[in-house]
N, C-alpha and C. Protein backbone atom coordinates (compact mmCIF):
# COMPACT_ATOMS: atom_id res chain seq x y z
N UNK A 1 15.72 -36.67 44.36
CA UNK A 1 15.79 -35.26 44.71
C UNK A 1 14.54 -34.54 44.23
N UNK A 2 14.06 -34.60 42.74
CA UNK A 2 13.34 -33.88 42.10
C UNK A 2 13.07 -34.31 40.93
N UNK A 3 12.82 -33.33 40.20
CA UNK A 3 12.51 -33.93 38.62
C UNK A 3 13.74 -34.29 38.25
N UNK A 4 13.92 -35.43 37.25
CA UNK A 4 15.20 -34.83 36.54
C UNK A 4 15.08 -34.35 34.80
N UNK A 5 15.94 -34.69 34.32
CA UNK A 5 15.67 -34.11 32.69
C UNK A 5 16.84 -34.08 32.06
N UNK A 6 16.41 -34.95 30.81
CA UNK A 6 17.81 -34.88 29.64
C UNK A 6 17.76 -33.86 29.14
N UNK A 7 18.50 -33.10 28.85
CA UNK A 7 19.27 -31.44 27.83
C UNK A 7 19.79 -31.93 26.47
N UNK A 8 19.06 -31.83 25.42
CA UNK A 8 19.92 -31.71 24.61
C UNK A 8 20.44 -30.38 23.73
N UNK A 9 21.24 -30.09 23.52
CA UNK A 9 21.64 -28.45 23.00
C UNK A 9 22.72 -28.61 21.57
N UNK A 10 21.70 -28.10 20.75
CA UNK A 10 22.25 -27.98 19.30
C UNK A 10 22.62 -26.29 19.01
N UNK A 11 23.89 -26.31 18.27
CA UNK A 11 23.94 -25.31 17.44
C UNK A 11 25.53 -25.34 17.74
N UNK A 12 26.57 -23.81 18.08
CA UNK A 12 27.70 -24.03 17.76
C UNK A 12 28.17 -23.99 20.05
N UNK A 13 28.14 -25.10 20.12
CA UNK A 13 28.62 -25.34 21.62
C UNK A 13 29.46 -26.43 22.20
N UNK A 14 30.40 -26.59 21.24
CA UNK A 14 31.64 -27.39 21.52
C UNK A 14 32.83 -26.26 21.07
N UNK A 15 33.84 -26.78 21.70
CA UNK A 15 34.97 -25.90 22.00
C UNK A 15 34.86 -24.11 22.13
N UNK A 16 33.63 -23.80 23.13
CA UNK A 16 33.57 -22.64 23.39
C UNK A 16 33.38 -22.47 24.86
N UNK A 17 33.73 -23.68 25.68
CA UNK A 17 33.62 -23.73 27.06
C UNK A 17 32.40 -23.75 27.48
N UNK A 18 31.53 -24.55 27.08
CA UNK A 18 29.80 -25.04 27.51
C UNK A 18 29.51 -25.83 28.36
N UNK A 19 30.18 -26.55 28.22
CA UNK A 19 30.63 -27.60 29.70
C UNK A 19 30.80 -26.94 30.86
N UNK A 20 32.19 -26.70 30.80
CA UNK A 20 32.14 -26.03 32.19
C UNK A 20 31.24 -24.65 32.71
N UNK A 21 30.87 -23.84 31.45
CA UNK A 21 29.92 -23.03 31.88
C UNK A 21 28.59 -23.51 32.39
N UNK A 22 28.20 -24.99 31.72
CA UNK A 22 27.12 -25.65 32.67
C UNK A 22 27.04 -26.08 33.91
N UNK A 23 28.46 -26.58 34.03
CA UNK A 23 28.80 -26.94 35.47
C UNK A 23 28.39 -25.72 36.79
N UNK A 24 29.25 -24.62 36.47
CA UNK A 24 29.21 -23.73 37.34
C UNK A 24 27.73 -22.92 37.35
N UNK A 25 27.02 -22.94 36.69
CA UNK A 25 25.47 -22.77 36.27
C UNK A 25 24.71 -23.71 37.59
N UNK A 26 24.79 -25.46 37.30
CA UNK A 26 24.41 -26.20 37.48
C UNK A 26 23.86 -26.20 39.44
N UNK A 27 25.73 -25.71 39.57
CA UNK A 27 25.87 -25.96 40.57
C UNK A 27 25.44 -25.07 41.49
N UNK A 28 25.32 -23.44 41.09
CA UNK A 28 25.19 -22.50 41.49
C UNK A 28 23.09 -22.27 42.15
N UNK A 29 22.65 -23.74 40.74
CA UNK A 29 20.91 -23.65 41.09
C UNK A 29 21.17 -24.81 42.29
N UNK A 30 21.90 -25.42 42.69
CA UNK A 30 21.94 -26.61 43.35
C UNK A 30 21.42 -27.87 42.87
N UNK A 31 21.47 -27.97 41.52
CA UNK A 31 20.96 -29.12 41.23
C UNK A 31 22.56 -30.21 41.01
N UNK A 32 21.85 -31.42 40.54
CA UNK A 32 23.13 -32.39 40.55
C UNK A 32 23.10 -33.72 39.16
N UNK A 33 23.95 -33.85 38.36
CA UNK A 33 23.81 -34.31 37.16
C UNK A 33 24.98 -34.22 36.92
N UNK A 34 25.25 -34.38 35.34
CA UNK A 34 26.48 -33.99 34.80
C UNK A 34 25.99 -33.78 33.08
N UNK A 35 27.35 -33.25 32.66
CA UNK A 35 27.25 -32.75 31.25
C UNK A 35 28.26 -33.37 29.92
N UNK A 36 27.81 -33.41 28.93
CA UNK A 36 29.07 -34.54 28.06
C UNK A 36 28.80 -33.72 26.23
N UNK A 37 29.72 -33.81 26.03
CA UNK A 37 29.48 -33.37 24.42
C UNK A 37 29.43 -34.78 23.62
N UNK A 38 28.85 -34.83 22.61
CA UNK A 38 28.34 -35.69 22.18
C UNK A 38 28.79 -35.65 20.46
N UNK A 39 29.28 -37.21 20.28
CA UNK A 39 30.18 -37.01 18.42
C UNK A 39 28.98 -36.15 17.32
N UNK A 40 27.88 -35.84 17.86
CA UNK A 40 27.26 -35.54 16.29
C UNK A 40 27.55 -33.56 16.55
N UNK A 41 28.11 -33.13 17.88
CA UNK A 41 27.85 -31.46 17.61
C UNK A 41 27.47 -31.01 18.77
N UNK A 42 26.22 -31.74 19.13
CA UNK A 42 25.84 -31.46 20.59
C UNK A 42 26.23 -31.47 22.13
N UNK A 43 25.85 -31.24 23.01
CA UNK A 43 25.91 -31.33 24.22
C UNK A 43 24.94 -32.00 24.93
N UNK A 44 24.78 -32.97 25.97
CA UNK A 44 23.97 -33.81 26.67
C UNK A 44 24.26 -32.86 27.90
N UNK A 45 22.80 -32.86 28.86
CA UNK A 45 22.98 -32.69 30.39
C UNK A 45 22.15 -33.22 30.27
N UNK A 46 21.74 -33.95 31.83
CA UNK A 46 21.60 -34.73 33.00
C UNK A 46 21.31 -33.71 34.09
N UNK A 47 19.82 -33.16 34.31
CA UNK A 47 19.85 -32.30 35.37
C UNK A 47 18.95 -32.81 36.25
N UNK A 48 18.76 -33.00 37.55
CA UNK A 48 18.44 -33.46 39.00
C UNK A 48 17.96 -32.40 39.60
N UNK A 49 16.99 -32.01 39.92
CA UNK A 49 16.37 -30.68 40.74
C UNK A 49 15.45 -30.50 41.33
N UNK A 50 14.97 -29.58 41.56
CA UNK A 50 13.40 -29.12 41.64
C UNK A 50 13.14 -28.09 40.10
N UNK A 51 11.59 -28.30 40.05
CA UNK A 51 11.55 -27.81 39.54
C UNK A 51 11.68 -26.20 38.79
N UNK A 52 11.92 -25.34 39.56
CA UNK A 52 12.11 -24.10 39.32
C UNK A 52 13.60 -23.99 39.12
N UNK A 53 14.27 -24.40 39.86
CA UNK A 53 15.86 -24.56 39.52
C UNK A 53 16.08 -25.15 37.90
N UNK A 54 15.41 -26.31 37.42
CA UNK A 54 15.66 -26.81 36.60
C UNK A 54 15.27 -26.20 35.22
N UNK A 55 13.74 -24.99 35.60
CA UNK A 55 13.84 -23.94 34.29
C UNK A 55 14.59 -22.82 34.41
N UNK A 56 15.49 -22.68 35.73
CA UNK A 56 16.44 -21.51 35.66
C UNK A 56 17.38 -22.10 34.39
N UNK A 57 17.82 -23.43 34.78
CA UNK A 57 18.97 -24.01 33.82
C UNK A 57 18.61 -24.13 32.32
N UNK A 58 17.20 -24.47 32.17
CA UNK A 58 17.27 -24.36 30.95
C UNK A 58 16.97 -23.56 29.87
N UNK A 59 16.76 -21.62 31.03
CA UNK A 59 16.61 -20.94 30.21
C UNK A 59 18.17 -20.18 29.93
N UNK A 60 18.94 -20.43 31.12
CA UNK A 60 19.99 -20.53 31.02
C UNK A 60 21.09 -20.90 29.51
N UNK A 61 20.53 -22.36 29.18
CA UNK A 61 21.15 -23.47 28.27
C UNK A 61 20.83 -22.88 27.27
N UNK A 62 19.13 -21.80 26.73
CA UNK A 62 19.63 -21.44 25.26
C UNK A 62 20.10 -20.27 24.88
N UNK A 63 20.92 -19.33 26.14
CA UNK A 63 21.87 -18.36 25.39
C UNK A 63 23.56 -19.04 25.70
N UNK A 64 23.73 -19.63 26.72
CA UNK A 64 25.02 -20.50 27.06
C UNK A 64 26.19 -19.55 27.41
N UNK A 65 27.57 -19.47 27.06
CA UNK A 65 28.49 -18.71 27.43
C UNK A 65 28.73 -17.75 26.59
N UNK A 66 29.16 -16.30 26.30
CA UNK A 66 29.91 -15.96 25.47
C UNK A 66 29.80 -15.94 24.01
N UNK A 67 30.78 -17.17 23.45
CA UNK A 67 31.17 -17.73 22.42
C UNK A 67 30.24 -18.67 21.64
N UNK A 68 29.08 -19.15 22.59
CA UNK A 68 28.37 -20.19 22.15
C UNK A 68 27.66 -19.50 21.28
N UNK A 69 26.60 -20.06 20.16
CA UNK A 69 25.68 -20.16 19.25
C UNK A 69 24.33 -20.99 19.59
N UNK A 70 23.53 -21.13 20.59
CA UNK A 70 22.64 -22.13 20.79
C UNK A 70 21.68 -22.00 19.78
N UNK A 71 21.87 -22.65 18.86
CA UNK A 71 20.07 -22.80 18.41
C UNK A 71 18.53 -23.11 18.83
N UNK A 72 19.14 -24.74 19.64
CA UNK A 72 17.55 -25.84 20.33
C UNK A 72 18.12 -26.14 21.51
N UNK A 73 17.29 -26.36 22.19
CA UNK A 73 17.64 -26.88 23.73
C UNK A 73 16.15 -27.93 23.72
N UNK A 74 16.54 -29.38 23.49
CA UNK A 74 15.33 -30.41 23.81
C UNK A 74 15.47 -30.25 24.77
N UNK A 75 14.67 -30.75 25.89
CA UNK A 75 14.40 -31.28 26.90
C UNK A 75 13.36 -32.49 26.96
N UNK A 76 13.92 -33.70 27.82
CA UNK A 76 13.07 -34.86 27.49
C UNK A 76 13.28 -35.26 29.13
N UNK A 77 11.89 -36.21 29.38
CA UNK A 77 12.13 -36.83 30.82
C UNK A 77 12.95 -37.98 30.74
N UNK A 78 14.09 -37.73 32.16
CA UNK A 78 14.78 -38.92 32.40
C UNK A 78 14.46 -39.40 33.39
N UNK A 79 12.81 -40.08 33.92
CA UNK A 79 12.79 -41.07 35.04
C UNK A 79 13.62 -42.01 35.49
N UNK A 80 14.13 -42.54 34.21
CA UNK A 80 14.83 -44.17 33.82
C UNK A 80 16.00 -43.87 34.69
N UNK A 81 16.63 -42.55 34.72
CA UNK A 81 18.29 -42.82 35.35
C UNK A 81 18.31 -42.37 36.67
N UNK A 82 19.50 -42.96 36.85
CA UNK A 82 19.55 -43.31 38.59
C UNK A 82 20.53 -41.85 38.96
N UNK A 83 19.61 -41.42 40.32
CA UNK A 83 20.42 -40.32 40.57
C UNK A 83 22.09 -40.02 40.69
N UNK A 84 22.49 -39.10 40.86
CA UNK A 84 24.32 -38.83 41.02
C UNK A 84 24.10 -37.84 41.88
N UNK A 85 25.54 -37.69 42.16
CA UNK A 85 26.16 -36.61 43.13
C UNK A 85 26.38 -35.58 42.56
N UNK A 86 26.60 -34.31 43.00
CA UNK A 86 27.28 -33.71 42.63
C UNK A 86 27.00 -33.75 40.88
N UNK A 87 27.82 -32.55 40.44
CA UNK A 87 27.47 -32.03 38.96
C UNK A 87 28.73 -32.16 38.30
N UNK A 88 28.88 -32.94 37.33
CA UNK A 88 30.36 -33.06 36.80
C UNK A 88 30.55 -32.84 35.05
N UNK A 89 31.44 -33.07 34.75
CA UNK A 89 31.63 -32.47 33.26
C UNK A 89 32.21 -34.58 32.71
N UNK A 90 31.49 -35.12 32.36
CA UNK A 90 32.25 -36.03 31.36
C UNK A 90 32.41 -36.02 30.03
N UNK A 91 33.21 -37.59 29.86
CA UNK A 91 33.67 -37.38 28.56
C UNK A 91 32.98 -37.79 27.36
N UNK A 92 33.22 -37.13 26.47
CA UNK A 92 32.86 -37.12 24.98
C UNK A 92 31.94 -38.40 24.82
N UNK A 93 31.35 -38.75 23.92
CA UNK A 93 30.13 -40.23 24.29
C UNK A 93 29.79 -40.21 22.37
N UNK A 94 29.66 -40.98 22.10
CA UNK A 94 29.70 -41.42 20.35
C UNK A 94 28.49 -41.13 20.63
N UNK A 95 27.34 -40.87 19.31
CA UNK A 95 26.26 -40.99 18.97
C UNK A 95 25.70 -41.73 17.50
């Protein structure tokens, strides 16, 4: 499709609905990936785009929903992974 790019997002963004607020974010730039909280605190996305869509999302990612607390938002290249459909919310992933 486009570039893609790993998200990583530290600070307080588990159980404040970050997930699905990424989703509907995600989907709304048209990009396609998915999103997972991760055992140490964080949140992982997986975003698929062009590029201008993909700094909507990640200026997006460091104020987040509401409730959230974002501190950092990495961003790192993911050449290595193979595209997806559609933008989805998975599950939890050990670190």
């Amino acid at each position: 499709m486009g570039m893609m790019q790993r998200l990583l997002v530290s600070g307080r963004v588990h159980r404040v609905g970050y997930r699905d607020w990424t989703v509907r974010n995600a989907r709304a730039l048209g990009l396609t990936g998915w999103v997972r909280n991760l055992t140490d605190g964080r949140v992982e996305i997986l975003a698929d785009g062009d590029e201008d869509s993909l700094h909507k999302l990640l200026e997006a990612l460091r104020t987040g929903p509401r409730l959230a607390e974002v501190e950092h938002v990495e961003a790192l290249s993911a050449a290595e992974e193979k595209a997806v459909k559609g933008f989805t919310k998975r599950l939890t992933v050990e670190v």
